[in-house]
PDB file of N, CA and C in Angstrom:
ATOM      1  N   UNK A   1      21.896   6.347  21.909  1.00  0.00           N
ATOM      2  CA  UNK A   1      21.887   5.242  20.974  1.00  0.00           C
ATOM      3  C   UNK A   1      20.818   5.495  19.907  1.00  0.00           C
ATOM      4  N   UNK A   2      21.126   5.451  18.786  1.00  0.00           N
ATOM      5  CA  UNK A   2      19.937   5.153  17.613  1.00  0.00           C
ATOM      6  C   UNK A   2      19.579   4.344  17.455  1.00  0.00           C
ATOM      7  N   UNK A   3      17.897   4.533  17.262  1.00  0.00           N
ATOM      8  CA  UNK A   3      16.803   3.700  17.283  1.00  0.00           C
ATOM      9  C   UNK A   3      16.940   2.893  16.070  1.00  0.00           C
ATOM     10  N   UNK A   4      16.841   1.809  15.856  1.00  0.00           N
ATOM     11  CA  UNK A   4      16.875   0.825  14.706  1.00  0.00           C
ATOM     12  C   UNK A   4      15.772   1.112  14.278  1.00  0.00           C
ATOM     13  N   UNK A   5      15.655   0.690  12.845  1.00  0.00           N
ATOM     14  CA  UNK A   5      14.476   0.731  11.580  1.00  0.00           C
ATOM     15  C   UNK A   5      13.991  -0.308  11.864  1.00  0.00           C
ATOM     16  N   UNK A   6      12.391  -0.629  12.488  1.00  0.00           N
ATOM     17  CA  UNK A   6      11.749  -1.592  12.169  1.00  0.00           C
ATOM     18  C   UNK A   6      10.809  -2.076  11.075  1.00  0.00           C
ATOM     19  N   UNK A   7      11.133  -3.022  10.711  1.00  0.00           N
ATOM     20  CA  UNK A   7      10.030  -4.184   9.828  1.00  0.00           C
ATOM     21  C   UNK A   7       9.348  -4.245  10.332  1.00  0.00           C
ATOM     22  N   UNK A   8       8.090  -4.322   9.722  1.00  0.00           N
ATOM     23  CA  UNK A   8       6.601  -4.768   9.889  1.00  0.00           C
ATOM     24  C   UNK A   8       5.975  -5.885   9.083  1.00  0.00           C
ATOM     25  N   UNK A   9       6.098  -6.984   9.233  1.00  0.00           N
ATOM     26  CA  UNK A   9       5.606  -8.076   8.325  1.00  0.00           C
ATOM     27  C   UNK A   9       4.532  -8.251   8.059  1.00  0.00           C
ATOM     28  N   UNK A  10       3.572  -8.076   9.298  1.00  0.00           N
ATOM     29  CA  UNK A  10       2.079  -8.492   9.386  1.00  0.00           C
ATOM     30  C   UNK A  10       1.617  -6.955   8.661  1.00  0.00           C
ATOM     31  N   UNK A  11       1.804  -5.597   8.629  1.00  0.00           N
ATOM     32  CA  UNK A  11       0.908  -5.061   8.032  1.00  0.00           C
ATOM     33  C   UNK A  11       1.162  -4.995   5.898  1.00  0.00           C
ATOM     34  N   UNK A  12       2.639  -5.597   5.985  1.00  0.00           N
ATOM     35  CA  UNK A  12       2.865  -5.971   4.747  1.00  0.00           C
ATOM     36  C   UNK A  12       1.978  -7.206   4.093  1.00  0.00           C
ATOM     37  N   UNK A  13       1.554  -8.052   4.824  1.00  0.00           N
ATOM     38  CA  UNK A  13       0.977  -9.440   4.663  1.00  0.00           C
ATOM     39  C   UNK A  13      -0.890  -8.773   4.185  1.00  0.00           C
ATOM     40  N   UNK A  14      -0.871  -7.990   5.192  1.00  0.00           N
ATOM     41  CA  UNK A  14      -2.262  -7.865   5.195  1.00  0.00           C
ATOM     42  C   UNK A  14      -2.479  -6.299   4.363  1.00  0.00           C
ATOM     43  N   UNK A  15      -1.610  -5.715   3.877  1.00  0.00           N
ATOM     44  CA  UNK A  15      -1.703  -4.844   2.495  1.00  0.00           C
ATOM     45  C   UNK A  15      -1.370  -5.543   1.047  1.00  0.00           C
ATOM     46  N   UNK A  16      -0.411  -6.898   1.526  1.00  0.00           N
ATOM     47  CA  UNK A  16      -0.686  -7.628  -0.176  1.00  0.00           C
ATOM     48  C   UNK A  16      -2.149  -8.301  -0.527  1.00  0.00           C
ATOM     49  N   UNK A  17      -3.306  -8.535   0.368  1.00  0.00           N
ATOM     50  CA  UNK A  17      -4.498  -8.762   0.160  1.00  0.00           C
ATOM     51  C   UNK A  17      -5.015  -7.483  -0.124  1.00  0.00           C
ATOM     52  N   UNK A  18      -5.444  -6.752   1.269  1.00  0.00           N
ATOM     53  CA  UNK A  18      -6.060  -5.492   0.784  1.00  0.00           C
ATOM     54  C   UNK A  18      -5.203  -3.894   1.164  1.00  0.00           C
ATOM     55  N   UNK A  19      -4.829  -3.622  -0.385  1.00  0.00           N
ATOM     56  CA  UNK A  19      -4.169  -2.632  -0.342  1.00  0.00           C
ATOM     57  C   UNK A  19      -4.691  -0.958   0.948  1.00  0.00           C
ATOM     58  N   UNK A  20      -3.683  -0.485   1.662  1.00  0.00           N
ATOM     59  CA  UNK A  20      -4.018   0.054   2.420  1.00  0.00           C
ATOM     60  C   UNK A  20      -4.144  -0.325   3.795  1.00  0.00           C
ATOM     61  N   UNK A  21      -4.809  -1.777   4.085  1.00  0.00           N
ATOM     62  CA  UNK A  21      -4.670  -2.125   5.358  1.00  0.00           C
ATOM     63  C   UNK A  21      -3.539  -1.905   6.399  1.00  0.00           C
ATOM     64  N   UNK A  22      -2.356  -2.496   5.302  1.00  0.00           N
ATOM     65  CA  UNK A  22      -1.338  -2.225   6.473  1.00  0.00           C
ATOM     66  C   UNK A  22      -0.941  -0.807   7.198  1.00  0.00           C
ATOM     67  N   UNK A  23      -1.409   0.301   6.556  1.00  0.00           N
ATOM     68  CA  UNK A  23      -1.266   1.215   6.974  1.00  0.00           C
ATOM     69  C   UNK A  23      -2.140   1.678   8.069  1.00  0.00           C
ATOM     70  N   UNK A  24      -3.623   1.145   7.626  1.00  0.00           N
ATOM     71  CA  UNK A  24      -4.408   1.314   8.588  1.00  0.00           C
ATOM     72  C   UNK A  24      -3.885   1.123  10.153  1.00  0.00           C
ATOM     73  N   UNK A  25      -3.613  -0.488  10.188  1.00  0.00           N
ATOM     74  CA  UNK A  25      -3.282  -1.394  11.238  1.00  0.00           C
ATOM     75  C   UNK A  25      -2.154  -0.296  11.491  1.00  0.00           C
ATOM     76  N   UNK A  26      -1.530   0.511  11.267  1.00  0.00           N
ATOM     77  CA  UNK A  26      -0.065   1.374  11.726  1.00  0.00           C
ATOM     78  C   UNK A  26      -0.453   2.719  12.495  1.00  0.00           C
ATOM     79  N   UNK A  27      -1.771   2.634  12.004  1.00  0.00           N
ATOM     80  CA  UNK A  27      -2.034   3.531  12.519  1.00  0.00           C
ATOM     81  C   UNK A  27      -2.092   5.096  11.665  1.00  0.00           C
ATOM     82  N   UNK A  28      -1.620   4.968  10.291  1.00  0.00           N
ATOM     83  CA  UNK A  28      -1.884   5.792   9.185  1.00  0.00           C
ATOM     84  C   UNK A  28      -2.648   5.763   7.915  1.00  0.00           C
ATOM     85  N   UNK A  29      -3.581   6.062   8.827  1.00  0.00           N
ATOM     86  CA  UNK A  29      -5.612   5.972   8.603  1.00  0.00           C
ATOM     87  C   UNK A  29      -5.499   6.869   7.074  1.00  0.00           C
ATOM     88  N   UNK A  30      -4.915   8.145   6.972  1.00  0.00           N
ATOM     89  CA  UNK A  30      -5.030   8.796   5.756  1.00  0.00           C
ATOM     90  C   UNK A  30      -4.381   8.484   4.444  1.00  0.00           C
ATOM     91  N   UNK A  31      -2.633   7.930   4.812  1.00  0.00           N
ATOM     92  CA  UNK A  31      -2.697   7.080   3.899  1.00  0.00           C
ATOM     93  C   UNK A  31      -2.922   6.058   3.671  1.00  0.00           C
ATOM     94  N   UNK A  32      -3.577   4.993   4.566  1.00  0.00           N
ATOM     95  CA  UNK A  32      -4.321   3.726   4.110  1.00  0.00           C
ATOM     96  C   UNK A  32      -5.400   4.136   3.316  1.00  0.00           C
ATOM     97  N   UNK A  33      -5.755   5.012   3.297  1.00  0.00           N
ATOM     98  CA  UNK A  33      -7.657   5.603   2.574  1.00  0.00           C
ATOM     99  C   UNK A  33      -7.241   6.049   1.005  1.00  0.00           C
ATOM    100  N   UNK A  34      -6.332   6.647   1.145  1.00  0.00           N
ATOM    101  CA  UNK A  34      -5.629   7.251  -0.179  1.00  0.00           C
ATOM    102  C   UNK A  34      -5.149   5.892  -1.273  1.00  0.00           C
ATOM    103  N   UNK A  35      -4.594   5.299  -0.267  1.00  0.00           N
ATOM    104  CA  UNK A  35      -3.574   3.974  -1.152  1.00  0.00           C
ATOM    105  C   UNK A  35      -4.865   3.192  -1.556  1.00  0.00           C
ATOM    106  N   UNK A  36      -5.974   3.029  -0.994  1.00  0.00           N
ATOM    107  CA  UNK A  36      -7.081   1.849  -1.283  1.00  0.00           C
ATOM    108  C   UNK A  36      -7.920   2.786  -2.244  1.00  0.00           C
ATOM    109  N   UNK A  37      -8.101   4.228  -2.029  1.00  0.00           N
ATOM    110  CA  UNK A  37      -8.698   4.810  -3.347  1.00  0.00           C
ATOM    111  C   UNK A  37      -8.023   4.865  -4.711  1.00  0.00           C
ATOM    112  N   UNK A  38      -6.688   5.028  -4.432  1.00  0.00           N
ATOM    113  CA  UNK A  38      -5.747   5.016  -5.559  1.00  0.00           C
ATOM    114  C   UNK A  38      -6.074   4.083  -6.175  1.00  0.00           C
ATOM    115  N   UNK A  39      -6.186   2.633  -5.485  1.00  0.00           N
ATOM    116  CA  UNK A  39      -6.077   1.017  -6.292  1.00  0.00           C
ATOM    117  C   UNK A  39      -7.326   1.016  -6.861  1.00  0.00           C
ATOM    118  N   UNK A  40      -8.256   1.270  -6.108  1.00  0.00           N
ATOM    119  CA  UNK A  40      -9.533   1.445  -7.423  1.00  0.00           C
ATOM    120  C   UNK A  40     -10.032   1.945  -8.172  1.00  0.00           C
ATOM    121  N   UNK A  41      -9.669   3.249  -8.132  1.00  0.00           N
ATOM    122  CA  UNK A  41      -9.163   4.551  -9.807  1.00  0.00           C
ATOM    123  C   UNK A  41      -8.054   3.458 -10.298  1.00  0.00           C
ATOM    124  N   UNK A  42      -6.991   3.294 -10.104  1.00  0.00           N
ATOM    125  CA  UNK A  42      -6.337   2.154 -10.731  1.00  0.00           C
ATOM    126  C   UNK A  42      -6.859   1.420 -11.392  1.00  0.00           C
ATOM    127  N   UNK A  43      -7.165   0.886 -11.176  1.00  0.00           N
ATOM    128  CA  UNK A  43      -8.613  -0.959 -11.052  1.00  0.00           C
ATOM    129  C   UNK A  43      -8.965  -0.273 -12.678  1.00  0.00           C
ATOM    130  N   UNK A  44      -9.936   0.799 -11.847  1.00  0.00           N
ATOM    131  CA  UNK A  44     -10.841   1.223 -13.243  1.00  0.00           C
ATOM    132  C   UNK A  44      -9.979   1.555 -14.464  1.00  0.00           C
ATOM    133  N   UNK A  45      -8.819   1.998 -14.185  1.00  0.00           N
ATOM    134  CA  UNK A  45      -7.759   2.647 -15.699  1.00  0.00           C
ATOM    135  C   UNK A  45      -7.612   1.630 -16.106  1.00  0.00           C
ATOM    136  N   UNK A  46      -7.416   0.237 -16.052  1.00  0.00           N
ATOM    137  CA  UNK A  46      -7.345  -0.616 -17.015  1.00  0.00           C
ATOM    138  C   UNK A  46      -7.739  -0.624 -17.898  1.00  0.00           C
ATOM    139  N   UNK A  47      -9.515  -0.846 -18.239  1.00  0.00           N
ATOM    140  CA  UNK A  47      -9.829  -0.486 -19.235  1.00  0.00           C
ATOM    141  C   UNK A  47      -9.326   0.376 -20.012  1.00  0.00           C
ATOM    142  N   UNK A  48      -9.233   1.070 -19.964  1.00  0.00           N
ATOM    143  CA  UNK A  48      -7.871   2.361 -20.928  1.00  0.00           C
ATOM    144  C   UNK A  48      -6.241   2.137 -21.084  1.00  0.00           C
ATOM    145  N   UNK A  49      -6.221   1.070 -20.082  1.00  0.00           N
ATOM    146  CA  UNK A  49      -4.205   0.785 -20.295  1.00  0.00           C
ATOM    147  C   UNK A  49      -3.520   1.501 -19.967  1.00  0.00           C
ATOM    148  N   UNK A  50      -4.084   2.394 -19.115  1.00  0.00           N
ATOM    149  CA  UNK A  50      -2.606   3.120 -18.664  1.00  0.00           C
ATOM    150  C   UNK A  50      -2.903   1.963 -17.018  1.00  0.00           C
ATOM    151  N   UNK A  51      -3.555   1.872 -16.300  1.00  0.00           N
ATOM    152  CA  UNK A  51      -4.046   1.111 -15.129  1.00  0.00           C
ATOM    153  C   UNK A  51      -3.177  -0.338 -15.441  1.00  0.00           C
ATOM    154  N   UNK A  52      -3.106  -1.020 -16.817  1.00  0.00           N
ATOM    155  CA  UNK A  52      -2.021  -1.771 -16.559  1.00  0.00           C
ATOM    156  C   UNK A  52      -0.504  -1.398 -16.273  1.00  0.00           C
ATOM    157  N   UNK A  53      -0.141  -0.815 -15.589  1.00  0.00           N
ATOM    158  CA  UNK A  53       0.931   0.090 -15.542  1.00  0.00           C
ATOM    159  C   UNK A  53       1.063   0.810 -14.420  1.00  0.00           C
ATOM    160  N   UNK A  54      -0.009   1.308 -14.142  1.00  0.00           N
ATOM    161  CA  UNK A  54      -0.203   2.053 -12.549  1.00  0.00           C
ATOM    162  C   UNK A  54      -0.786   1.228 -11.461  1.00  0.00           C
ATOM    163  N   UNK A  55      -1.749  -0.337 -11.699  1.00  0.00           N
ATOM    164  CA  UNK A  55      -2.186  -1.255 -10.482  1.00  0.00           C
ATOM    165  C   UNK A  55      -1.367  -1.721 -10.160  1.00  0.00           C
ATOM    166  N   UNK A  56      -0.832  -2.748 -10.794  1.00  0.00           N
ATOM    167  CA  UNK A  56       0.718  -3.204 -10.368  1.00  0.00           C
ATOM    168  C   UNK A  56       2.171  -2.377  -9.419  1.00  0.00           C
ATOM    169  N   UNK A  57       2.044  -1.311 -10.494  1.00  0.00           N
ATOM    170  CA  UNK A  57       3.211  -0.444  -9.395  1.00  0.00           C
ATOM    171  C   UNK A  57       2.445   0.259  -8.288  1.00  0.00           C
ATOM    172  N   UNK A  58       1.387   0.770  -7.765  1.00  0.00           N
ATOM    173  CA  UNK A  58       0.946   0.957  -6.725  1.00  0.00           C
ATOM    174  C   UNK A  58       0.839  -0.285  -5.606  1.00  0.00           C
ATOM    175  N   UNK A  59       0.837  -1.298  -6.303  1.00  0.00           N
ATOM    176  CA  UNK A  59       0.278  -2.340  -5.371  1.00  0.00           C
ATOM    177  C   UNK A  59       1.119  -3.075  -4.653  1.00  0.00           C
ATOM    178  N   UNK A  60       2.470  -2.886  -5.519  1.00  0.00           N
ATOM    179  CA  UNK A  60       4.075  -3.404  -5.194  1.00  0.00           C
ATOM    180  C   UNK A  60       4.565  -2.082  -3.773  1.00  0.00           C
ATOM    181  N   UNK A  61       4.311  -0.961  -4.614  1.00  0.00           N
ATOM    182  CA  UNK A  61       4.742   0.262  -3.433  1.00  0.00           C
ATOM    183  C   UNK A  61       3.808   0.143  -2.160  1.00  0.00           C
ATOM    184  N   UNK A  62       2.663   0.023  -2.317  1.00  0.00           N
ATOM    185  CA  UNK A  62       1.614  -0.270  -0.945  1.00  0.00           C
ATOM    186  C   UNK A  62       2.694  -1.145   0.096  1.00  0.00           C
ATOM    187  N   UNK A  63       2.753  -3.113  -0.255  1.00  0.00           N
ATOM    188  CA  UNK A  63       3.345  -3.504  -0.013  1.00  0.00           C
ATOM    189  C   UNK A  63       4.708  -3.021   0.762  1.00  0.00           C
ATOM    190  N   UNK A  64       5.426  -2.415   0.133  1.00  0.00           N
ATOM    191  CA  UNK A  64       6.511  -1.850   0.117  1.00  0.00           C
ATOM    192  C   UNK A  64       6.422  -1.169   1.675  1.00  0.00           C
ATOM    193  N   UNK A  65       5.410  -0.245   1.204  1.00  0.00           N
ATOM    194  CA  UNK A  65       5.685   1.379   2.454  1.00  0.00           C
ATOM    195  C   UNK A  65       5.096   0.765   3.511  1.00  0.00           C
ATOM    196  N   UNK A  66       4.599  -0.260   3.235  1.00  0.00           N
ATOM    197  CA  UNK A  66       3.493  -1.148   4.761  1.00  0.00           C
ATOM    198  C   UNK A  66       4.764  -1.464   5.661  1.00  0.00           C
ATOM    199  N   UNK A  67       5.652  -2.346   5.021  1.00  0.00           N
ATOM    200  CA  UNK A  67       6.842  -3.175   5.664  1.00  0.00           C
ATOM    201  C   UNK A  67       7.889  -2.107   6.427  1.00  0.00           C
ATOM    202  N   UNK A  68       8.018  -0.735   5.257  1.00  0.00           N
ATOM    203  CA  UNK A  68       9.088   0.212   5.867  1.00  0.00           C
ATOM    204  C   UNK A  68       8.622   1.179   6.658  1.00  0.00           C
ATOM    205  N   UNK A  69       7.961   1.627   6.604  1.00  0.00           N
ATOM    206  CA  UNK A  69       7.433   3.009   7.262  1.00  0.00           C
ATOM    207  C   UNK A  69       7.067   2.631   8.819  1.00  0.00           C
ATOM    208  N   UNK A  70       7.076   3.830   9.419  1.00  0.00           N
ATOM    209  CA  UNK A  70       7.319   3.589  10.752  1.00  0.00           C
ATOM    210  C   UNK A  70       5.956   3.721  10.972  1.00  0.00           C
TER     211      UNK A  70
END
């Protein structure tokens, strides 16, 4: 029998506060570290405007890969 795709709600919940967590809580320590460094090189590109453009879509995909990823 194949294994069904599980949802993860709670590490989605707790990566739309702080990006990365949910991965942590999954148990994928390297990309939780990566995704939370990303958002604050992010953070900082604002000032320059490309960061309006890259915080948002990182922060939607964080979200995202928290809920899907195994």
């Amino acid at each position: 029998m194949a294994k069904e795709e599980q949802k993860h709600g709670i590490p989605a919940l707790l990566s739309f506060f702080i990006p990365g967590l949910g991965q942590l809580i999954k148990g994928e320590v390297g990309k939780g570290i990566l995704i939370f460094l990303g958002m604050v090189v992010s953070t900082f590109l604002i000032f320059i405007v490309i960061g309006l453009i890259t915080t948002p879509v990182l922060w939607v995909w964080n979200i995202y890969d928290a809920y899907n990823s195994n």
